[in-house]
PDBML (XML) file of the C-alpha atoms, coordinates in Angstrom:
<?xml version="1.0" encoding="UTF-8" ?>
<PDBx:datablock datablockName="MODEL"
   xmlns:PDBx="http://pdbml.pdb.org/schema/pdbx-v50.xsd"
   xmlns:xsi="http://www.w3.org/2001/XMLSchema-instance"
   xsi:schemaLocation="http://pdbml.pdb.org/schema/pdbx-v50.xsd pdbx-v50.xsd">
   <PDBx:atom_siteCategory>
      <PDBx:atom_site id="1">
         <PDBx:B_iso_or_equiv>0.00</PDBx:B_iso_or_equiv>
         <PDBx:Cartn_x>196.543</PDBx:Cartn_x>
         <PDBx:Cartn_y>109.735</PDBx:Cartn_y>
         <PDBx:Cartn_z>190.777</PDBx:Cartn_z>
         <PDBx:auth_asym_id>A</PDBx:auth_asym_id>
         <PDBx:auth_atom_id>CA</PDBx:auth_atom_id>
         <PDBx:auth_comp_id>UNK</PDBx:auth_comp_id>
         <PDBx:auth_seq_id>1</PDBx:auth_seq_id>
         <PDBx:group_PDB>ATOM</PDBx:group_PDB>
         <PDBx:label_alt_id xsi:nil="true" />
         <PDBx:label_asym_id>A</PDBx:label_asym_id>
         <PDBx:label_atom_id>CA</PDBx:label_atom_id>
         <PDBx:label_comp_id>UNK</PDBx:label_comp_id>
         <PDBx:label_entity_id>1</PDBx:label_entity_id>
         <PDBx:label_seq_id>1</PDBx:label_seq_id>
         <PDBx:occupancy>1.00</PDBx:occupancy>
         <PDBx:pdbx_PDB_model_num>1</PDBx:pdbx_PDB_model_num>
         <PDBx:type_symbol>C</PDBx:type_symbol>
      </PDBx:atom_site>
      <PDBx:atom_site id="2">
         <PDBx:B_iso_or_equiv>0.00</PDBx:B_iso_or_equiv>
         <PDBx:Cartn_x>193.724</PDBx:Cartn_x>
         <PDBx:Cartn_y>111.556</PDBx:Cartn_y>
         <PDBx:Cartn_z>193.319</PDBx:Cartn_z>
         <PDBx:auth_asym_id>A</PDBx:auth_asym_id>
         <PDBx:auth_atom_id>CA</PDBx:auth_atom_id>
         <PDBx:auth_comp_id>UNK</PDBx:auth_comp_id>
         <PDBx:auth_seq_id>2</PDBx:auth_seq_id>
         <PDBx:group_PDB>ATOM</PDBx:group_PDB>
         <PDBx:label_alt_id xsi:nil="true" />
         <PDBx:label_asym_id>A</PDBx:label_asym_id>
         <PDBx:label_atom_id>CA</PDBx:label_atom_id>
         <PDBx:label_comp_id>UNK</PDBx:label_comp_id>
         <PDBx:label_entity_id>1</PDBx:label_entity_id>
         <PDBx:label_seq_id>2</PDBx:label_seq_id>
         <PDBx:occupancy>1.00</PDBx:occupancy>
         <PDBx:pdbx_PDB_model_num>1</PDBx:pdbx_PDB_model_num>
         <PDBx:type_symbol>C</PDBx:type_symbol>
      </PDBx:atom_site>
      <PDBx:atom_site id="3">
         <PDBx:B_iso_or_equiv>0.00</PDBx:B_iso_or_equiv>
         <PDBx:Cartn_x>194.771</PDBx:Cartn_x>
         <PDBx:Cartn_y>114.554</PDBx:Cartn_y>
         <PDBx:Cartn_z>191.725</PDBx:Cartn_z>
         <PDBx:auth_asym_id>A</PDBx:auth_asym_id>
         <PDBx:auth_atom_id>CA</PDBx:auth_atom_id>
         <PDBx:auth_comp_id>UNK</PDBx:auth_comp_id>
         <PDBx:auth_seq_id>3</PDBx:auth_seq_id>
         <PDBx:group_PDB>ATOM</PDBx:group_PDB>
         <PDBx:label_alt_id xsi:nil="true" />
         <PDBx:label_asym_id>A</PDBx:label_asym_id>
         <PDBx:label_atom_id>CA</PDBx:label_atom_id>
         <PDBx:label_comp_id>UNK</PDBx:label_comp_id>
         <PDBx:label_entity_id>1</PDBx:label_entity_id>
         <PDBx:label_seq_id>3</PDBx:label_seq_id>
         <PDBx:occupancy>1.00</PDBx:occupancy>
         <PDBx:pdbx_PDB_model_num>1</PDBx:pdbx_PDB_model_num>
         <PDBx:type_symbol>C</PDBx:type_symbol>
      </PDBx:atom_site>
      <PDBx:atom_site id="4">
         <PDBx:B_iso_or_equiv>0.00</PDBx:B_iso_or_equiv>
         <PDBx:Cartn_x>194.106</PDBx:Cartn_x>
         <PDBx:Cartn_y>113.717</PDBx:Cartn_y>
         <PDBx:Cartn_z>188.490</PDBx:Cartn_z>
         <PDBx:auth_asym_id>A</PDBx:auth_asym_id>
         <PDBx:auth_atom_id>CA</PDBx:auth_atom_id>
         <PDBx:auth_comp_id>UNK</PDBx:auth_comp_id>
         <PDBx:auth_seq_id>4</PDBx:auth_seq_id>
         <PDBx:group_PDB>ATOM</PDBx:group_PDB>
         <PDBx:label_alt_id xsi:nil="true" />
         <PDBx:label_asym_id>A</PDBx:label_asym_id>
         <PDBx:label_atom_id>CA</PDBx:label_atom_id>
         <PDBx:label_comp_id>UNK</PDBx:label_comp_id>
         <PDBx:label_entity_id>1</PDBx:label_entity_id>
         <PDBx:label_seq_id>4</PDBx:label_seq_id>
         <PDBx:occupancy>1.00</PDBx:occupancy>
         <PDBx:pdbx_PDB_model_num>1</PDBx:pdbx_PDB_model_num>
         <PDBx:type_symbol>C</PDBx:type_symbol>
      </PDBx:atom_site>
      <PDBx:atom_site id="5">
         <PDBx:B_iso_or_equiv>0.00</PDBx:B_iso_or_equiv>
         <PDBx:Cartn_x>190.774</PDBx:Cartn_x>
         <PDBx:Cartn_y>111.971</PDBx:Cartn_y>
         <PDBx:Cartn_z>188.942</PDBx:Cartn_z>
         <PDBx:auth_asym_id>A</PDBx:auth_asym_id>
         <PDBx:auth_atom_id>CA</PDBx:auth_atom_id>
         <PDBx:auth_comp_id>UNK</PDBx:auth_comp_id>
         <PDBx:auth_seq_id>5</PDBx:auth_seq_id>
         <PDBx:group_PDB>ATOM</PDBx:group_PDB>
         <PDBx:label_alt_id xsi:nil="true" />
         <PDBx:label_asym_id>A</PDBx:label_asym_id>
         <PDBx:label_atom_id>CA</PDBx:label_atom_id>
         <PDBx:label_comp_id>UNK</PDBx:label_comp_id>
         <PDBx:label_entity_id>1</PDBx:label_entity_id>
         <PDBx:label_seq_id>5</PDBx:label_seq_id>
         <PDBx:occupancy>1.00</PDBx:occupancy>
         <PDBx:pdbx_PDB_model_num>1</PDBx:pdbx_PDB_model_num>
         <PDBx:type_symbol>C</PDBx:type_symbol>
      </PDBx:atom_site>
      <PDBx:atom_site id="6">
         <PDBx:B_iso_or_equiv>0.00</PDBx:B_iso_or_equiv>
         <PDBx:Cartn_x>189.565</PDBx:Cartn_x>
         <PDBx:Cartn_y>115.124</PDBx:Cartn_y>
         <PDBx:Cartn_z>190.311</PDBx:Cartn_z>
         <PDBx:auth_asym_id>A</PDBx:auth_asym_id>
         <PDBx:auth_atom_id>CA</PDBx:auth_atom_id>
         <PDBx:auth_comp_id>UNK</PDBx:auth_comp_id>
         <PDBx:auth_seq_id>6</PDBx:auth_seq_id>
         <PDBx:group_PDB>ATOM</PDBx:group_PDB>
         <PDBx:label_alt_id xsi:nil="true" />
         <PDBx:label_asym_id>A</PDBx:label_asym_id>
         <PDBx:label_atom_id>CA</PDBx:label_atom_id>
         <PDBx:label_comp_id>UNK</PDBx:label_comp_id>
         <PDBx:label_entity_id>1</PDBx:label_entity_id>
         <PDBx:label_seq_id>6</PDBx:label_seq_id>
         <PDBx:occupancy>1.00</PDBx:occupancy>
         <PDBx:pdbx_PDB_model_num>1</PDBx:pdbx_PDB_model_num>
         <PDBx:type_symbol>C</PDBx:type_symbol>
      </PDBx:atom_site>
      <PDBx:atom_site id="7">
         <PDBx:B_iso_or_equiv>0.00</PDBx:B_iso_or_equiv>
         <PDBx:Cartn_x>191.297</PDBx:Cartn_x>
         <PDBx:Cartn_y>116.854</PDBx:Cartn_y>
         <PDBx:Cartn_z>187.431</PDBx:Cartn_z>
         <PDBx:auth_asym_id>A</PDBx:auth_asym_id>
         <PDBx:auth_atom_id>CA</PDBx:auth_atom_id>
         <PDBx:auth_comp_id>UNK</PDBx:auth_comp_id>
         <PDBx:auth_seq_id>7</PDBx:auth_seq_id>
         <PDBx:group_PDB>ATOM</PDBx:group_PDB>
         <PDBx:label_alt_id xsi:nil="true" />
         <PDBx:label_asym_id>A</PDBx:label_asym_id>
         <PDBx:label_atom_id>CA</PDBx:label_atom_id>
         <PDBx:label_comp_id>UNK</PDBx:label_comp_id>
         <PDBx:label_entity_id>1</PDBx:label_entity_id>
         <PDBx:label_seq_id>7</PDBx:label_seq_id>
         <PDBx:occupancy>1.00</PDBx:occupancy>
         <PDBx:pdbx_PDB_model_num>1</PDBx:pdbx_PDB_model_num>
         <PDBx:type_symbol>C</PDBx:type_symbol>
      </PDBx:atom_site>
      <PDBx:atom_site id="8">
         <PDBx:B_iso_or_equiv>0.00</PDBx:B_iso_or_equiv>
         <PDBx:Cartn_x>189.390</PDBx:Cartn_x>
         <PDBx:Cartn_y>114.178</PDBx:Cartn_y>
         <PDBx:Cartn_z>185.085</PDBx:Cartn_z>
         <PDBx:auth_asym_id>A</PDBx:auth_asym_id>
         <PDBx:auth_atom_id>CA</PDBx:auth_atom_id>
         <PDBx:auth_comp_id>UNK</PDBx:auth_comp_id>
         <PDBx:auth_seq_id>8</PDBx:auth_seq_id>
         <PDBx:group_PDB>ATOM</PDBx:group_PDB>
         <PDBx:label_alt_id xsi:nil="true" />
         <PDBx:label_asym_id>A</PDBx:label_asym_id>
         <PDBx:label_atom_id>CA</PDBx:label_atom_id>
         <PDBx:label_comp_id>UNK</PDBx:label_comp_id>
         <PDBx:label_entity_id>1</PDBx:label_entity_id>
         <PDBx:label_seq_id>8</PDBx:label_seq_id>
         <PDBx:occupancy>1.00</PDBx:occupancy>
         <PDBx:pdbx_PDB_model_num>1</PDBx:pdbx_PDB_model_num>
         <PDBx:type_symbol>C</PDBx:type_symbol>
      </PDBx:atom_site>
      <PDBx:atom_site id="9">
         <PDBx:B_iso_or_equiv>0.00</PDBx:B_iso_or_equiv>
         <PDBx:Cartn_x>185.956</PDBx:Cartn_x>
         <PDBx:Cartn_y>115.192</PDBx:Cartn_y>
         <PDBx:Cartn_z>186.540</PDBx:Cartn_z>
         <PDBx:auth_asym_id>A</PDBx:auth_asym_id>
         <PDBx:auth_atom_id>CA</PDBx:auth_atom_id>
         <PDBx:auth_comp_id>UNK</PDBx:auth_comp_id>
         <PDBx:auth_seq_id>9</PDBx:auth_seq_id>
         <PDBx:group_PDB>ATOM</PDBx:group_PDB>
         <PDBx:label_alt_id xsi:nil="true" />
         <PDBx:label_asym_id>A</PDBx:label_asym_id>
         <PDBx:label_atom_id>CA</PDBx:label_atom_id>
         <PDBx:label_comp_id>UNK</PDBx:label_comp_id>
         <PDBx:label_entity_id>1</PDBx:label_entity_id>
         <PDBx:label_seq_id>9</PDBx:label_seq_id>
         <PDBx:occupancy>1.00</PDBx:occupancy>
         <PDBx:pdbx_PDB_model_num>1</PDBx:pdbx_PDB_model_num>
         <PDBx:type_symbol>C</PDBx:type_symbol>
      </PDBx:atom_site>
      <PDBx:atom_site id="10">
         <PDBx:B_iso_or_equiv>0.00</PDBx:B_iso_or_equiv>
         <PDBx:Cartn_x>186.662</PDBx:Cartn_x>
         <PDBx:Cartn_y>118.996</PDBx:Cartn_y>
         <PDBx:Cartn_z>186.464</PDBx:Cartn_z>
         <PDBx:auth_asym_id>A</PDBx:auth_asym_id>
         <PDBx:auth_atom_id>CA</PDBx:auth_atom_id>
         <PDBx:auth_comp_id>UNK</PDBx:auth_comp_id>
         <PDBx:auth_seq_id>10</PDBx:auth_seq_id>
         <PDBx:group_PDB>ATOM</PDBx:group_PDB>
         <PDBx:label_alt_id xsi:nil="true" />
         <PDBx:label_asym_id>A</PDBx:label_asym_id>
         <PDBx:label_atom_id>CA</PDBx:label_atom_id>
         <PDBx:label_comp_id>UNK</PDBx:label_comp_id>
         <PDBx:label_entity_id>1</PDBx:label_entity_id>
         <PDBx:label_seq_id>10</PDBx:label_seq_id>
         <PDBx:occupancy>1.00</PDBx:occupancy>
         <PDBx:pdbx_PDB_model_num>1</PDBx:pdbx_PDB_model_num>
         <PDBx:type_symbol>C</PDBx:type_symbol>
      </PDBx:atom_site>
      <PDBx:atom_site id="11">
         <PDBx:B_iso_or_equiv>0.00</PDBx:B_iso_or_equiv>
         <PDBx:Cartn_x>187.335</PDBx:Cartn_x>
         <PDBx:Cartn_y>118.602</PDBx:Cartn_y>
         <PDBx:Cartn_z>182.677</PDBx:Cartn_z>
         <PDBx:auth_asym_id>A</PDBx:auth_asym_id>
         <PDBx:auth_atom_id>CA</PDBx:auth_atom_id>
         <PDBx:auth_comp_id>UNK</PDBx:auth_comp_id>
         <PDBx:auth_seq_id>11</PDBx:auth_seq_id>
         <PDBx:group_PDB>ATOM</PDBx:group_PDB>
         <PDBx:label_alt_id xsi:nil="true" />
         <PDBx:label_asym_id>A</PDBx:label_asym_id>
         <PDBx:label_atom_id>CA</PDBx:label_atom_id>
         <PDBx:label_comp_id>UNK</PDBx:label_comp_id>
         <PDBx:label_entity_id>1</PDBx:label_entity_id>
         <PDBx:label_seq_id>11</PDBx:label_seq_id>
         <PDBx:occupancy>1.00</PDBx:occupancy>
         <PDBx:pdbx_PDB_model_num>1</PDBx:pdbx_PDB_model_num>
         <PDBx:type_symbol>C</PDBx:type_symbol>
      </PDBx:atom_site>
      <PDBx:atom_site id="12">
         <PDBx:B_iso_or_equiv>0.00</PDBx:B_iso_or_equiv>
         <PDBx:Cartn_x>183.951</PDBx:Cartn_x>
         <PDBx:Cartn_y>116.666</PDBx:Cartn_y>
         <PDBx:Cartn_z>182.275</PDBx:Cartn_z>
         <PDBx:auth_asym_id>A</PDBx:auth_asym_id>
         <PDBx:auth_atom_id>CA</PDBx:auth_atom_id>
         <PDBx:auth_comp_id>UNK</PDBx:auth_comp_id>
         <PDBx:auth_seq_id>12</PDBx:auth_seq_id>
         <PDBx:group_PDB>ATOM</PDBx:group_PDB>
         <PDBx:label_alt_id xsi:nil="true" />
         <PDBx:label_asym_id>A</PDBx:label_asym_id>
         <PDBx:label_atom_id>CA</PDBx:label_atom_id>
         <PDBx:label_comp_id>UNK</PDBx:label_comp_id>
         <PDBx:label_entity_id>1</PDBx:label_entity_id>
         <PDBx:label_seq_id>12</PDBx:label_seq_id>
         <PDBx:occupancy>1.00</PDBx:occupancy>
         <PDBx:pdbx_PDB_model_num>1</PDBx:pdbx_PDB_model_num>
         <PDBx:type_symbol>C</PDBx:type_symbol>
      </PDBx:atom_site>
      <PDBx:atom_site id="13">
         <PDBx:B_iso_or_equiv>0.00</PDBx:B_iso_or_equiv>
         <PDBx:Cartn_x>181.973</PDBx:Cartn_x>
         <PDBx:Cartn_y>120.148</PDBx:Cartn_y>
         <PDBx:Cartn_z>183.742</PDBx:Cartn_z>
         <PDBx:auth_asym_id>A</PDBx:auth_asym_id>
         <PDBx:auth_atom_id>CA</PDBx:auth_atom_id>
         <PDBx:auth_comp_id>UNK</PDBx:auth_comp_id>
         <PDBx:auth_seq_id>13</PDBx:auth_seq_id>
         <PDBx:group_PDB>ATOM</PDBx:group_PDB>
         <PDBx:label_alt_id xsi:nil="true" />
         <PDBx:label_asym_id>A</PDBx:label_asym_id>
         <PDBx:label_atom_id>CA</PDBx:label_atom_id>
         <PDBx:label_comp_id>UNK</PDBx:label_comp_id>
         <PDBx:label_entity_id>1</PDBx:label_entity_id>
         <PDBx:label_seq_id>13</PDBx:label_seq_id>
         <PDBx:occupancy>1.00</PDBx:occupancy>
         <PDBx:pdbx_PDB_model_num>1</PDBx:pdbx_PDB_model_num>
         <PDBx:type_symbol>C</PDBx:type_symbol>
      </PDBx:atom_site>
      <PDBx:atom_site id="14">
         <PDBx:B_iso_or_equiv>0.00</PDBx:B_iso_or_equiv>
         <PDBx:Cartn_x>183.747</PDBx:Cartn_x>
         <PDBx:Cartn_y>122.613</PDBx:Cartn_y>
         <PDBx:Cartn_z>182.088</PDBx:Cartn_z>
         <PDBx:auth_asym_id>A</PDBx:auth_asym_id>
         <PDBx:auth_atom_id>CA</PDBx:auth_atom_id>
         <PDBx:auth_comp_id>UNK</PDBx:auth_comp_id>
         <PDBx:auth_seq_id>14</PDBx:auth_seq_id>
         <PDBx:group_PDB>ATOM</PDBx:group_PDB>
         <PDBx:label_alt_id xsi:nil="true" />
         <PDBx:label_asym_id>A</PDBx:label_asym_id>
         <PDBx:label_atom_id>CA</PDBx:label_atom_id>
         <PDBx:label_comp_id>UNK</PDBx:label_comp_id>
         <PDBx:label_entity_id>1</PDBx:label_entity_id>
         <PDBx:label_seq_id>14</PDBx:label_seq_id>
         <PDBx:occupancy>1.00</PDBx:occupancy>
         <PDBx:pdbx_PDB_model_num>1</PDBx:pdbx_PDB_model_num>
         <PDBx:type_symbol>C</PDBx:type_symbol>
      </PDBx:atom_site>
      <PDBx:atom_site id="15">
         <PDBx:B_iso_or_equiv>0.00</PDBx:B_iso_or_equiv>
         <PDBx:Cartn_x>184.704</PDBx:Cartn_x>
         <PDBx:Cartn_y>120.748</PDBx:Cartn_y>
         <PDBx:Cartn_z>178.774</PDBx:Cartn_z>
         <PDBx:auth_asym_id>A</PDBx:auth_asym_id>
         <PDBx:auth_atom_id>CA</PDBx:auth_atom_id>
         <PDBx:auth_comp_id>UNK</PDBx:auth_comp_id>
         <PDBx:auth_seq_id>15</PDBx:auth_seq_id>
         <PDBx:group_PDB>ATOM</PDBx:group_PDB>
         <PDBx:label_alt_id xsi:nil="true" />
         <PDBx:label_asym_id>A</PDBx:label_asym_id>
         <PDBx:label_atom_id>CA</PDBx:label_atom_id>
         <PDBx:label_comp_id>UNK</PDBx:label_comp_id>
         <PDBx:label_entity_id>1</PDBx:label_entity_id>
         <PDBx:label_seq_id>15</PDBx:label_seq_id>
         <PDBx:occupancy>1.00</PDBx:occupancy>
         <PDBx:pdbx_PDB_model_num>1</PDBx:pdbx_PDB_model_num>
         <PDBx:type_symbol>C</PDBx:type_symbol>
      </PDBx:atom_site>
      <PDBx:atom_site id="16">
         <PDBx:B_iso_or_equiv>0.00</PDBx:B_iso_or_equiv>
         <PDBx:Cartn_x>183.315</PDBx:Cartn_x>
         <PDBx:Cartn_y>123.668</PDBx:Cartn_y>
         <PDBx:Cartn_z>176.578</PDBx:Cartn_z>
         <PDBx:auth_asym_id>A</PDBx:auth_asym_id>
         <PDBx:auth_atom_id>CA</PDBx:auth_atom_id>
         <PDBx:auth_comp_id>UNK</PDBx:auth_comp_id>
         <PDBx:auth_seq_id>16</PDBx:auth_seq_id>
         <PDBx:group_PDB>ATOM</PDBx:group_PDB>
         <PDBx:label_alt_id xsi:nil="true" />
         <PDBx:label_asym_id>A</PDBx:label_asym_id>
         <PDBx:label_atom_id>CA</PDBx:label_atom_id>
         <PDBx:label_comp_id>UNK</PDBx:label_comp_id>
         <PDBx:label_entity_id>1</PDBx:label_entity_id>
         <PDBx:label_seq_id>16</PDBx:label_seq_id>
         <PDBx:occupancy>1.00</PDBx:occupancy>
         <PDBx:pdbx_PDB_model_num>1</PDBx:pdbx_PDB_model_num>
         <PDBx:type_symbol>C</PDBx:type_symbol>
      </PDBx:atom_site>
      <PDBx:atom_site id="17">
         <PDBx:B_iso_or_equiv>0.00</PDBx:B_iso_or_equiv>
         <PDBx:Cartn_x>185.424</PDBx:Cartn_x>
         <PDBx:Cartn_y>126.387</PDBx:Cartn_y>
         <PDBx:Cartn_z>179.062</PDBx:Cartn_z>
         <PDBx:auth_asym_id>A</PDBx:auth_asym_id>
         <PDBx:auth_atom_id>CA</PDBx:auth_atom_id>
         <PDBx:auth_comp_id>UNK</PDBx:auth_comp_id>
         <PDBx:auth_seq_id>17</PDBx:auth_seq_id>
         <PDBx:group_PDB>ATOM</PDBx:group_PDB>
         <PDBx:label_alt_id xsi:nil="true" />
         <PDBx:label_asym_id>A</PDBx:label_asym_id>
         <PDBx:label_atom_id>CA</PDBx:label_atom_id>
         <PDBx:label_comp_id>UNK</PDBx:label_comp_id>
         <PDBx:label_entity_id>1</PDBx:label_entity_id>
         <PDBx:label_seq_id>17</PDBx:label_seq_id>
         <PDBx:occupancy>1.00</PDBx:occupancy>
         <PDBx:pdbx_PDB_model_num>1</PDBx:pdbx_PDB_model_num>
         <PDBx:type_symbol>C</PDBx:type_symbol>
      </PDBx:atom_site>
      <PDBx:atom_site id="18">
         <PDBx:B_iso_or_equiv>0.00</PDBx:B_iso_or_equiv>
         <PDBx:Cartn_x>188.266</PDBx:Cartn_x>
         <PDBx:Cartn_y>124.285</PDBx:Cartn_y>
         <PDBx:Cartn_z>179.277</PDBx:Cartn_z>
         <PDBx:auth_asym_id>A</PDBx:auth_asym_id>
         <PDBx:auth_atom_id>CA</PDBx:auth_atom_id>
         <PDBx:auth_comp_id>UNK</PDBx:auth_comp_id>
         <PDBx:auth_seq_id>18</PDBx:auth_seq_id>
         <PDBx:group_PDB>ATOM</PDBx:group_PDB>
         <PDBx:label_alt_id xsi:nil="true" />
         <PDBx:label_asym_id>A</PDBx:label_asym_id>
         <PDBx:label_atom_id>CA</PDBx:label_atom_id>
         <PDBx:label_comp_id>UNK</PDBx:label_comp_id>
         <PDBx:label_entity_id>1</PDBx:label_entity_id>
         <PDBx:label_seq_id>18</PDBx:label_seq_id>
         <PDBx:occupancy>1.00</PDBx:occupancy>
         <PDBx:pdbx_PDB_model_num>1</PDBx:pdbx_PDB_model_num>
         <PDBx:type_symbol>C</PDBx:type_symbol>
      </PDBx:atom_site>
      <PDBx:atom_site id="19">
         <PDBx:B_iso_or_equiv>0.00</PDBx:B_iso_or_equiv>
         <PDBx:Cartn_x>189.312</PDBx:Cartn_x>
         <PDBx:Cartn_y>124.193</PDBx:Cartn_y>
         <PDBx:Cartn_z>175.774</PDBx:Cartn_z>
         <PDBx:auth_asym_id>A</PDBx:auth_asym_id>
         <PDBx:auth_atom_id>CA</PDBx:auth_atom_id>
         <PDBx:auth_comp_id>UNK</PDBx:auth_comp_id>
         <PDBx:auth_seq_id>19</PDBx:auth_seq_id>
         <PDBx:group_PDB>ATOM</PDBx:group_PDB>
         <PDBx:label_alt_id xsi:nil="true" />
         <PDBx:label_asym_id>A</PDBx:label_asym_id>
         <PDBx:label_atom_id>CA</PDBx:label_atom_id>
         <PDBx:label_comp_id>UNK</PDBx:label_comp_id>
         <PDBx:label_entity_id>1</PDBx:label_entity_id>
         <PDBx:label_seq_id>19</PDBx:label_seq_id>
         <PDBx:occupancy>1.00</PDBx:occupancy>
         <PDBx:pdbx_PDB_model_num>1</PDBx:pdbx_PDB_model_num>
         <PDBx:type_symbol>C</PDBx:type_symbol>
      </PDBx:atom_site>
      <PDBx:atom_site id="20">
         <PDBx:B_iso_or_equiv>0.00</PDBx:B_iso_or_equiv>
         <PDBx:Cartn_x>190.499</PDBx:Cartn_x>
         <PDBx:Cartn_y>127.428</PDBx:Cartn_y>
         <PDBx:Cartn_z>175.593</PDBx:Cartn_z>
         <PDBx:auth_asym_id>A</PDBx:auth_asym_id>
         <PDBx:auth_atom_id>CA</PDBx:auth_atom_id>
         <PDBx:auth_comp_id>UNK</PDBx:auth_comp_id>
         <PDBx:auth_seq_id>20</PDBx:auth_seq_id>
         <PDBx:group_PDB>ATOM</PDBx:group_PDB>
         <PDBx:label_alt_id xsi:nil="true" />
         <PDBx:label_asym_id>A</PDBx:label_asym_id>
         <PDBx:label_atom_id>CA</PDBx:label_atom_id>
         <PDBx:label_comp_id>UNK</PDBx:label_comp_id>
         <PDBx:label_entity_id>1</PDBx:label_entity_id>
         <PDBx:label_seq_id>20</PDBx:label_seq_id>
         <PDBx:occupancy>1.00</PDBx:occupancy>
         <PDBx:pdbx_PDB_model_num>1</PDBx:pdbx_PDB_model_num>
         <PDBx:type_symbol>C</PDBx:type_symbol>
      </PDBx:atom_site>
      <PDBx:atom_site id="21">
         <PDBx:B_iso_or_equiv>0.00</PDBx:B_iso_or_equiv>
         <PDBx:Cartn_x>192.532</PDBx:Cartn_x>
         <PDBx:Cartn_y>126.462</PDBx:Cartn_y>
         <PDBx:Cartn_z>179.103</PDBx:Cartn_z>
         <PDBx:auth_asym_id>A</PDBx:auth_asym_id>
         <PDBx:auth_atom_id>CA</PDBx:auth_atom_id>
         <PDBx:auth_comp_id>UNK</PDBx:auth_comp_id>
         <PDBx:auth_seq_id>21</PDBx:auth_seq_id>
         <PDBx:group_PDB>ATOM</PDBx:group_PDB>
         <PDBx:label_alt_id xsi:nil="true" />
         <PDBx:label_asym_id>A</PDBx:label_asym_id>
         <PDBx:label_atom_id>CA</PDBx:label_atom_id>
         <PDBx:label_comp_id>UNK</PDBx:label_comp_id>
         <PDBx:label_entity_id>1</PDBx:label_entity_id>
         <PDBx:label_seq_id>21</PDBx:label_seq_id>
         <PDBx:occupancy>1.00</PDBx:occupancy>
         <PDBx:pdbx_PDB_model_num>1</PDBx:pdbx_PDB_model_num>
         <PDBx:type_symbol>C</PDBx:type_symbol>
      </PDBx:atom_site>
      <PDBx:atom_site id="22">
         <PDBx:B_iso_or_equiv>0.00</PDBx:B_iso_or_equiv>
         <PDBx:Cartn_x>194.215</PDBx:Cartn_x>
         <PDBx:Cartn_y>123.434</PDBx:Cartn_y>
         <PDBx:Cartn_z>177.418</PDBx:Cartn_z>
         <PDBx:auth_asym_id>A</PDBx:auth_asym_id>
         <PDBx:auth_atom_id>CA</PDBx:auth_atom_id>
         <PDBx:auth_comp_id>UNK</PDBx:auth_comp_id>
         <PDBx:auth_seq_id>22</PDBx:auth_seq_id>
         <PDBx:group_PDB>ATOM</PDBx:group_PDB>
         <PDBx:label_alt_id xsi:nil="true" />
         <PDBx:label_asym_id>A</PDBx:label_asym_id>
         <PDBx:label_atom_id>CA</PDBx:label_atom_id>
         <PDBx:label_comp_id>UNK</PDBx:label_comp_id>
         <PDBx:label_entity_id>1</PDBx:label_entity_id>
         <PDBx:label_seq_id>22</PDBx:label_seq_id>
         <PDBx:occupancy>1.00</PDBx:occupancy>
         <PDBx:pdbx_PDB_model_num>1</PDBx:pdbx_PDB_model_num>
         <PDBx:type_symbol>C</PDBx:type_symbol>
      </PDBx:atom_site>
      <PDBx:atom_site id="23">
         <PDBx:B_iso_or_equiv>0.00</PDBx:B_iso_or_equiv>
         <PDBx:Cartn_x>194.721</PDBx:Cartn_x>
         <PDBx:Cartn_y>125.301</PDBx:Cartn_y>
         <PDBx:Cartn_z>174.264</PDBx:Cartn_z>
         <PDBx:auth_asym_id>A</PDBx:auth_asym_id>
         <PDBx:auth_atom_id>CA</PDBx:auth_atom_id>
         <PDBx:auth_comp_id>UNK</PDBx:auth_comp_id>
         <PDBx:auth_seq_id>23</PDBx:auth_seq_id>
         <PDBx:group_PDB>ATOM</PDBx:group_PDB>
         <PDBx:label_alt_id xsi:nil="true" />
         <PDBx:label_asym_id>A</PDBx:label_asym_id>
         <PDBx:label_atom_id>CA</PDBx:label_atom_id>
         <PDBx:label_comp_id>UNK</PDBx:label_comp_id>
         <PDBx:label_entity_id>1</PDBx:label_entity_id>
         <PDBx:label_seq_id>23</PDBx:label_seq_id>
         <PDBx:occupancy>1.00</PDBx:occupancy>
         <PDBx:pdbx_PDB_model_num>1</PDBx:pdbx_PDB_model_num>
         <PDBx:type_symbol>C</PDBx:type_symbol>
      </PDBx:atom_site>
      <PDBx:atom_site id="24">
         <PDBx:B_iso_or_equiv>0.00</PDBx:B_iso_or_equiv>
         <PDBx:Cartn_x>197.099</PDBx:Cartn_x>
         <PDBx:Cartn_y>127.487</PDBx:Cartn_y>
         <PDBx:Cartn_z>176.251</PDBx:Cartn_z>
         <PDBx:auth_asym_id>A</PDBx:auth_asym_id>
         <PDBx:auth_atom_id>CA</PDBx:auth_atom_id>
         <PDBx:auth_comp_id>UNK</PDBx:auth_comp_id>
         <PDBx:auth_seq_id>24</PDBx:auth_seq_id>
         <PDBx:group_PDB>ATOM</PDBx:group_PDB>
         <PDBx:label_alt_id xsi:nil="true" />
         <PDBx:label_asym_id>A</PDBx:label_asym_id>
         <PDBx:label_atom_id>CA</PDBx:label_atom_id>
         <PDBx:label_comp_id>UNK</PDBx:label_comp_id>
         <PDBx:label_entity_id>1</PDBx:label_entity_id>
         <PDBx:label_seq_id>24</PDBx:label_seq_id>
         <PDBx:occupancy>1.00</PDBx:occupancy>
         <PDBx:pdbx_PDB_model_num>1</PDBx:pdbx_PDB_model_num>
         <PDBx:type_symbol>C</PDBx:type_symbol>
      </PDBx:atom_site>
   </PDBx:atom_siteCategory>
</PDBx:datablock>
């Protein structure tokens, strides 16, 4: 659960940059 809050609040900063991540 800690892990994915701060995985939550990464996504928030790099939303744009983290599409491509999730795509793959």
């Amino acid at each position: 659960i800690r892990t994915a809050y701060l995985q939550l609040g990464f996504v928030c900063l790099f939303v744009l940059l983290g599409a491509l991540v999730v795509a793959e």
